[in-house]
C-alpha atoms as a PDB file:
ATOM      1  CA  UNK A   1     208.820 199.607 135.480  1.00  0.00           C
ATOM      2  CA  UNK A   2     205.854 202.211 135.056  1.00  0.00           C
ATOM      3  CA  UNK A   3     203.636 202.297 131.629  1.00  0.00           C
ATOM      4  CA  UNK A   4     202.899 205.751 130.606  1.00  0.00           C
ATOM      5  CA  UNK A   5     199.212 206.375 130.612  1.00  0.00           C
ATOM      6  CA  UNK A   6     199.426 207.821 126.646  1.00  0.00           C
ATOM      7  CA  UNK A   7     199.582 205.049 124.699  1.00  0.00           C
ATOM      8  CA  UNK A   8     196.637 203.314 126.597  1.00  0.00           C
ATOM      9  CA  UNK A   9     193.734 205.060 125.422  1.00  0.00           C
ATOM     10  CA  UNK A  10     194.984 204.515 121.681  1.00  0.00           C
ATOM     11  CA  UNK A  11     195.653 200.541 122.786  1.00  0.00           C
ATOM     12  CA  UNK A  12     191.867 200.127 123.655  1.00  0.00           C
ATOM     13  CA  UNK A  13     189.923 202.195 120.430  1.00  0.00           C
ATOM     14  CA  UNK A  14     192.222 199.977 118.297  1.00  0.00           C
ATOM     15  CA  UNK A  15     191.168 196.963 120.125  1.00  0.00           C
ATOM     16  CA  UNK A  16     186.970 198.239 121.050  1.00  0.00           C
ATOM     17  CA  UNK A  17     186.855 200.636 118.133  1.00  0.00           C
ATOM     18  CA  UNK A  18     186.182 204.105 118.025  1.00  0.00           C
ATOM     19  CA  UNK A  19     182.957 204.169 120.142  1.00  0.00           C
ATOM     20  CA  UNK A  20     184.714 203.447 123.210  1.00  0.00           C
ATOM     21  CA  UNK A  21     184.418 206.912 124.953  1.00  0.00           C
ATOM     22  CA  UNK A  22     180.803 206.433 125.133  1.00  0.00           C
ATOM     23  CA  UNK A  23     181.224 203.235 127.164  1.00  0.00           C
ATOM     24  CA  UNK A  24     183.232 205.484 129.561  1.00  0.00           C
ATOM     25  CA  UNK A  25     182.093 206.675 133.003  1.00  0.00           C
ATOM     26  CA  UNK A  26     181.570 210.721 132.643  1.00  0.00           C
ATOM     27  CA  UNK A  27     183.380 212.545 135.187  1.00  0.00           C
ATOM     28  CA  UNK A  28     180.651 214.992 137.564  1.00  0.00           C
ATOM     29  CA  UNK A  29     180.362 218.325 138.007  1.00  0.00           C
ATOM     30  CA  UNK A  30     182.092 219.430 141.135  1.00  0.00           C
ATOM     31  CA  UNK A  31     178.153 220.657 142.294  1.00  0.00           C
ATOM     32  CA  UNK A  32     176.842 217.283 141.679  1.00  0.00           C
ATOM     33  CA  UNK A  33     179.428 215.387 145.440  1.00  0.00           C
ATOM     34  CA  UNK A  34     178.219 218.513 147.383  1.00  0.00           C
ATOM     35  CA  UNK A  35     174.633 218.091 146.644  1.00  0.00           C
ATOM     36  CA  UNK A  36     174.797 214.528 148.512  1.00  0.00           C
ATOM     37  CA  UNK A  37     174.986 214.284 151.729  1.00  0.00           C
ATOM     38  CA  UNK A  38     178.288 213.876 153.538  1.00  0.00           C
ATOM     39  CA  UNK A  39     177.028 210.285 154.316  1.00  0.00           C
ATOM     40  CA  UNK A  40     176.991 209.115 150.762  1.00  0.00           C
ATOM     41  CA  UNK A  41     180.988 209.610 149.436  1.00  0.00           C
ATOM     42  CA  UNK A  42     181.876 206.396 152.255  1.00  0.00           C
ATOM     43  CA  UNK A  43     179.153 204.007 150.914  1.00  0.00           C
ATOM     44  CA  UNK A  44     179.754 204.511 147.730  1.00  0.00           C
ATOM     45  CA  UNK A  45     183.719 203.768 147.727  1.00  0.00           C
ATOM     46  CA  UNK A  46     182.637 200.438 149.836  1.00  0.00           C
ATOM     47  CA  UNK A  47     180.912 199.029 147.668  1.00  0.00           C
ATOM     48  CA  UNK A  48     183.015 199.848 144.540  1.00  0.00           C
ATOM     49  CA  UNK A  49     185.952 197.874 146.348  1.00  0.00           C
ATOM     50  CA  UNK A  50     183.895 194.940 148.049  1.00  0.00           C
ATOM     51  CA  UNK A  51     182.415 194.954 144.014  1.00  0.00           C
ATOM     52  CA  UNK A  52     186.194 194.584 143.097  1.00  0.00           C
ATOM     53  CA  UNK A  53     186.465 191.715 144.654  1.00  0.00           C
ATOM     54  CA  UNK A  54     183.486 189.884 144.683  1.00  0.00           C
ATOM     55  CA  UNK A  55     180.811 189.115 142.615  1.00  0.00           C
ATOM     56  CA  UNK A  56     178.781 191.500 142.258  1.00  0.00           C
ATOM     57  CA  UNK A  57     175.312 189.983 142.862  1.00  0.00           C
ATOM     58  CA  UNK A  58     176.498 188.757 146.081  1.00  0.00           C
ATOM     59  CA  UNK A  59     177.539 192.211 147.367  1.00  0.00           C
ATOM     60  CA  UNK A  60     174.360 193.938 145.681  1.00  0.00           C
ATOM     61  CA  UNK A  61     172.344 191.025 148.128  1.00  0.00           C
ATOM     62  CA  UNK A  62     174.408 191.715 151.583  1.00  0.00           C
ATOM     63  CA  UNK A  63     174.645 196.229 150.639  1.00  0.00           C
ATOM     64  CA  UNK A  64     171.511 196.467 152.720  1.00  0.00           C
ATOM     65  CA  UNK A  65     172.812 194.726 155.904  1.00  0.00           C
ATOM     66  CA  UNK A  66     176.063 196.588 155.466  1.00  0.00           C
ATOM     67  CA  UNK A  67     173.955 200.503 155.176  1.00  0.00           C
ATOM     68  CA  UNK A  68     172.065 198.986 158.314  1.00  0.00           C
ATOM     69  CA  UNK A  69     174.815 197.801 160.154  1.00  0.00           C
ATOM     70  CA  UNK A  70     176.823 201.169 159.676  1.00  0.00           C
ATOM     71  CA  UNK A  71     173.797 203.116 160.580  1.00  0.00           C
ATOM     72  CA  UNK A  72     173.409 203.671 157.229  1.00  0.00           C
ATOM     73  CA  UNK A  73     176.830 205.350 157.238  1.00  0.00           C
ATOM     74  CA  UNK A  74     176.397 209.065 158.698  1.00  0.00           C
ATOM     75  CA  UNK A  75     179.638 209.945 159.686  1.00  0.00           C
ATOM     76  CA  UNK A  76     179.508 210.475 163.699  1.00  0.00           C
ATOM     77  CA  UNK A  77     177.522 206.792 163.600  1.00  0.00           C
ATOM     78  CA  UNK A  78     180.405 205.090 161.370  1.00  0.00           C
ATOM     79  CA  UNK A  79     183.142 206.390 163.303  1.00  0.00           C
ATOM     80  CA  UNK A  80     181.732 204.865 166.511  1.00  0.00           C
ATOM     81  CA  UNK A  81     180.743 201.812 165.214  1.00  0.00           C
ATOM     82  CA  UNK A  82     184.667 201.126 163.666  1.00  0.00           C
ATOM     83  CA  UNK A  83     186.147 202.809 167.081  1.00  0.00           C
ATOM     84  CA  UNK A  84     184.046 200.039 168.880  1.00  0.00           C
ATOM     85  CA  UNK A  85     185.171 197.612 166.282  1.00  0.00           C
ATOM     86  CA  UNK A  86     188.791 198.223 166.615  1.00  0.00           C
ATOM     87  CA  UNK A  87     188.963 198.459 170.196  1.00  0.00           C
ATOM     88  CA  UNK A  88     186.684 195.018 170.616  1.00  0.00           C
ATOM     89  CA  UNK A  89     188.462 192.956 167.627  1.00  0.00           C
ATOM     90  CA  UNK A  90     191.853 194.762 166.083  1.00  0.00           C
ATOM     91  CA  UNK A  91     193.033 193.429 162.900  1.00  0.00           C
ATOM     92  CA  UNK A  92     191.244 190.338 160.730  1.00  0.00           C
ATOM     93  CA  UNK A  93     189.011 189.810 163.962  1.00  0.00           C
ATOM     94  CA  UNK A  94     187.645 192.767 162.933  1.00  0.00           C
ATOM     95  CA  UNK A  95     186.676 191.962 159.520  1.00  0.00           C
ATOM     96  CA  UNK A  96     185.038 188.773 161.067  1.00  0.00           C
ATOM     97  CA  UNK A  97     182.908 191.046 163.703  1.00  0.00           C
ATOM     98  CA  UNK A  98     181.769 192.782 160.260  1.00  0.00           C
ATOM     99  CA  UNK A  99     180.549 189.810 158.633  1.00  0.00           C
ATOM    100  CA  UNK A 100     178.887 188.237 161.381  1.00  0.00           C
ATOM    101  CA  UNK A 101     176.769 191.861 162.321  1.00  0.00           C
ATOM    102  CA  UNK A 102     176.325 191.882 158.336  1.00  0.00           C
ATOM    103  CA  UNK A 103     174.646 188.609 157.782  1.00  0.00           C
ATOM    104  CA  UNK A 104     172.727 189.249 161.123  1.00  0.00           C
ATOM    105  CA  UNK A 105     171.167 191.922 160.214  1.00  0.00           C
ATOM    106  CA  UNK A 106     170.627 190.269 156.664  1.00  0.00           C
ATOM    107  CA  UNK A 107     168.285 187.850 158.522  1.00  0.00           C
END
């Protein structure tokens, strides 16, 4: 069973208080995505979910071995770096290839 979406917003001022829209994350103008580069929009939804499920200190420590690892994630660099992943180590192999080149470079 589904929860519509209407009642939540209601739910949390009663619980926060008024003054929770403030707290809120403002949505961006559509200008502000297209004045990054096309190598920003992957980085940044990385390390929102590796911050989703871990603390975040630890992945604010390891982010810089991750950009360097990924060739600081320009597109044409990432893709060949995950097609070489793949092929090498498919599945959780893969994730252990990541770590390893990640706390590598760290060093």
């Amino acid at each position: 069973m589904t929860m519509p979406f209407g009642p939540i917003p209601a739910a949390a001022r009663a619980r926060r208080g008024p003054g929770i829209e403030a707290r809120l994350p403002q949505p961006r103008s559509a200008a502000e995505p297209r004045a990054q580069g096309d190598d920003r929009p992957l980085p940044q939804m990385s390390l929102r979910i590796f911050r989703a499920g871990l603390r975040h200190s630890l992945v604010d420590a390891k982010w810089p071995a991750f950009e360097e690892v990924f060739h600081f994630w320009g597109p044409r660099a990432t893709s060949n770096v995950l097609n070489t992943l793949f092929s090498v180590a498919p599945g959780p192999m893969a994730l252990t290839v990541i770590r390893r080149c990640a706390g590598a470079a760290a060093k």
